[in-house]
N, C-alpha and C. Protein backbone atom coordinates (compact mmCIF):
# COMPACT_ATOMS: atom_id res chain seq x y z
N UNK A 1 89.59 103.12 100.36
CA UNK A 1 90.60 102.57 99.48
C UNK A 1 91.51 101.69 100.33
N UNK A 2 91.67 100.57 100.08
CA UNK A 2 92.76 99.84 100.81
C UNK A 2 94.18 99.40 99.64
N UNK A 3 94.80 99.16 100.50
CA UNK A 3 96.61 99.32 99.76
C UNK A 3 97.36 97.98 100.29
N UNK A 4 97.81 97.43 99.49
CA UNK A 4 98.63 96.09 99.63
C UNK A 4 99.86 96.35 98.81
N UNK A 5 101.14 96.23 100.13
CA UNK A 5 102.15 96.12 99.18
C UNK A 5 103.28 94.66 99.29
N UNK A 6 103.66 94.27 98.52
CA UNK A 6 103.88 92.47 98.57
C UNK A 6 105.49 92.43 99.23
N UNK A 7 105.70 93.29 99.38
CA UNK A 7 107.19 92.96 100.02
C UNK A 7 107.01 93.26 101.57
N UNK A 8 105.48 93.89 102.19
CA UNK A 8 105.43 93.57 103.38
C UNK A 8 105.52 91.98 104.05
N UNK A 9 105.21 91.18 102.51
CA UNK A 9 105.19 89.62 102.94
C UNK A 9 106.38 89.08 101.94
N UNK A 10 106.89 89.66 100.90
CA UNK A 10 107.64 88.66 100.25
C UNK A 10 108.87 89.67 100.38
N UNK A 11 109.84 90.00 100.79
CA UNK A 11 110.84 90.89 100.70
C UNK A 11 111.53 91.04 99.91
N UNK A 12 111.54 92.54 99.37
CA UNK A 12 112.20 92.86 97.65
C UNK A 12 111.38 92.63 96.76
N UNK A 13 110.29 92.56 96.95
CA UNK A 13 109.28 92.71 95.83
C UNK A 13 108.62 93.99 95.75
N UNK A 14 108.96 94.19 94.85
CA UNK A 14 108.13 95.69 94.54
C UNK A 14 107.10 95.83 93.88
N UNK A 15 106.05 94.87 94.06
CA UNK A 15 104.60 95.34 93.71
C UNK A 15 103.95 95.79 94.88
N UNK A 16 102.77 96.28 94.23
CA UNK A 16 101.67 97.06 95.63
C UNK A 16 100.90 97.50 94.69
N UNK A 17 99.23 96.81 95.35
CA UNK A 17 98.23 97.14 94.89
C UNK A 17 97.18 98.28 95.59
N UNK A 18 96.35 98.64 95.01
CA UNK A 18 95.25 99.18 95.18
C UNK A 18 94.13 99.10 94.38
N UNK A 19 93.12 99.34 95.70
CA UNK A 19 91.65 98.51 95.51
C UNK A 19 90.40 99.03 96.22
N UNK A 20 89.29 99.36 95.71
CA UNK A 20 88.44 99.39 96.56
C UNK A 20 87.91 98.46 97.76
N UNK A 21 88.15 97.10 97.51
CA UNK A 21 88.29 96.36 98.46
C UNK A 21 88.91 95.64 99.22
N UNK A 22 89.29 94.54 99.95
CA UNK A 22 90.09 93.97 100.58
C UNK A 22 89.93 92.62 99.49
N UNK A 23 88.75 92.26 99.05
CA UNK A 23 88.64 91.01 98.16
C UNK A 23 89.18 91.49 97.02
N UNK A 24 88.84 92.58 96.62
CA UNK A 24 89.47 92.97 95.38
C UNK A 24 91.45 93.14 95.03
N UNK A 25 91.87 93.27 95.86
CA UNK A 25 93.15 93.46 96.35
C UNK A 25 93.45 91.56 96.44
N UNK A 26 93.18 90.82 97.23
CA UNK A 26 93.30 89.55 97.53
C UNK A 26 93.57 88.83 95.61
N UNK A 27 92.31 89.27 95.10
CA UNK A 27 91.73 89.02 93.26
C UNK A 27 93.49 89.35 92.94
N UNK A 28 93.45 90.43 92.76
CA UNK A 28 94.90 91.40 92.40
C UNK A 28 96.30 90.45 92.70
N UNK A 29 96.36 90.20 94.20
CA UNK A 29 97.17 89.53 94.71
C UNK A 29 97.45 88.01 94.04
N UNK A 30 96.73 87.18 93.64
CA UNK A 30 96.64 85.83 93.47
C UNK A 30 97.10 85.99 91.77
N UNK A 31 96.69 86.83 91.80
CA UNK A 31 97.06 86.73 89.85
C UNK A 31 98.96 86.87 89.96
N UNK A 32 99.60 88.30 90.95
CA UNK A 32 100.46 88.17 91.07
C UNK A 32 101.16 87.13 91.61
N UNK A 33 100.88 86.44 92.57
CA UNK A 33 101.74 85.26 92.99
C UNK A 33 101.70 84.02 92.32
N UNK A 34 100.85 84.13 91.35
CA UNK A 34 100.79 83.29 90.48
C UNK A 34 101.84 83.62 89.16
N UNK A 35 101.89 84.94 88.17
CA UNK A 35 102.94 85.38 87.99
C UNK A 35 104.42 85.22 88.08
N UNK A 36 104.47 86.35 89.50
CA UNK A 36 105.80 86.33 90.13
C UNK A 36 106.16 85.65 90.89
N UNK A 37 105.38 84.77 91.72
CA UNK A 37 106.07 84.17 92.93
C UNK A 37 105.74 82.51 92.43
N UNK A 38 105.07 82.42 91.14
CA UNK A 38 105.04 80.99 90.84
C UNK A 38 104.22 80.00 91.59
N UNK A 39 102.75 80.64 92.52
CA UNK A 39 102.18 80.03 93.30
C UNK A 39 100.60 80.31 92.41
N UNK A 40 100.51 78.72 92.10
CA UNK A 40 99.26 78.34 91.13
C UNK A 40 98.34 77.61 92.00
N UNK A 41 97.38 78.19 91.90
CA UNK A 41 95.98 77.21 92.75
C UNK A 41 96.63 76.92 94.22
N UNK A 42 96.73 75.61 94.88
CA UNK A 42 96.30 75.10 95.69
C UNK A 42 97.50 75.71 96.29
N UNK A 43 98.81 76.26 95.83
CA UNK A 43 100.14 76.52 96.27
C UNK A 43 99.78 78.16 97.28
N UNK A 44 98.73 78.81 96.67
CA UNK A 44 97.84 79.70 97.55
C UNK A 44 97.12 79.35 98.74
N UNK A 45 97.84 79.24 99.72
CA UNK A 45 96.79 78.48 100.61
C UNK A 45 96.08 79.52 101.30
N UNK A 46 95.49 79.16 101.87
CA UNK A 46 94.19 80.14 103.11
C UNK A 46 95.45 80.80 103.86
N UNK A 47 96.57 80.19 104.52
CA UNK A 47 97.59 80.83 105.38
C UNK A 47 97.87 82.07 104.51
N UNK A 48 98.51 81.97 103.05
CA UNK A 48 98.85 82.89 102.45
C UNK A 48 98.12 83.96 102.23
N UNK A 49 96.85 83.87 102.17
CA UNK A 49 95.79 84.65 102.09
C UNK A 49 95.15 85.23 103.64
N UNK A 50 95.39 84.69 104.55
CA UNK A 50 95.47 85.44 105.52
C UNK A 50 96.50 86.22 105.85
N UNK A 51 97.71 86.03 105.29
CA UNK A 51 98.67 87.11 105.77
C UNK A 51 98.53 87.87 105.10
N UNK A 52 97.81 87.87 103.54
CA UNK A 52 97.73 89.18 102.84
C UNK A 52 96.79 90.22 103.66
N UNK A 53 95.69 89.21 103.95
CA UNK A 53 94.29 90.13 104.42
C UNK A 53 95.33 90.84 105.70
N UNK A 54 95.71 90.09 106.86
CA UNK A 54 96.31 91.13 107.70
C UNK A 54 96.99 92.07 107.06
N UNK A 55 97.69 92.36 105.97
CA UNK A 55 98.57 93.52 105.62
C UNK A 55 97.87 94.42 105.03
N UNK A 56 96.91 94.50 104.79
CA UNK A 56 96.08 95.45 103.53
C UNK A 56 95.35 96.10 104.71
N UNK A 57 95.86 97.64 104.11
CA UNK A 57 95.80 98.50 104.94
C UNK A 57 94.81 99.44 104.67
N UNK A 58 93.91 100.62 105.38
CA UNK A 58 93.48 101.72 104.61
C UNK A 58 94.15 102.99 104.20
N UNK A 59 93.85 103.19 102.79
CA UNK A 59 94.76 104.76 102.51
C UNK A 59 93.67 105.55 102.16
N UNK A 60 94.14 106.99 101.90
CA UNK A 60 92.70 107.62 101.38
C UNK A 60 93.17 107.76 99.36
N UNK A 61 92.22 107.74 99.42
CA UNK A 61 91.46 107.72 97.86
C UNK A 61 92.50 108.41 97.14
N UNK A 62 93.25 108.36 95.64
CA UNK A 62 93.96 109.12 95.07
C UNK A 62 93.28 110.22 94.77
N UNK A 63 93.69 111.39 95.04
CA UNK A 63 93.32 112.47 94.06
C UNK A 63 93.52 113.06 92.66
N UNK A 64 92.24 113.34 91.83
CA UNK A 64 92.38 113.15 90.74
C UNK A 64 92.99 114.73 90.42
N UNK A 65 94.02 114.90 89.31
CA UNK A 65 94.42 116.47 89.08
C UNK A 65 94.03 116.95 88.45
């Protein structure tokens, strides 16, 4: 399971995803900054997307109750 949370890069943002993948999380991510941070298409650049990929971390798996 990997974990992305957006105020490791945007400060005071309180989203944070989770994902089975790192692409899947990235998917997750782009919809939000498109959203909240007002960054459409090309305003996503590869830089931005590499600082996500560095932050996305591994957690272990939620447990179900």
């Amino acid at each position: 399971m990997k974990q992305f949370d957006c105020a490791d890069l945007v400060p005071g943002c309180g989203a944070g995803f989770r994902a089975a993948t790192a692409d899947e999380i990235i998917a997750l991510g782009r919809v939000h900054a498109a959203v909240h941070h007002g960054l459409h298409g090309e305003d996503y650049t590869p830089e931005i997307e590499a600082a996500v990929r560095s932050l996305i971390r591994d957690v272990a798996p939620a447990v179900a109750a």
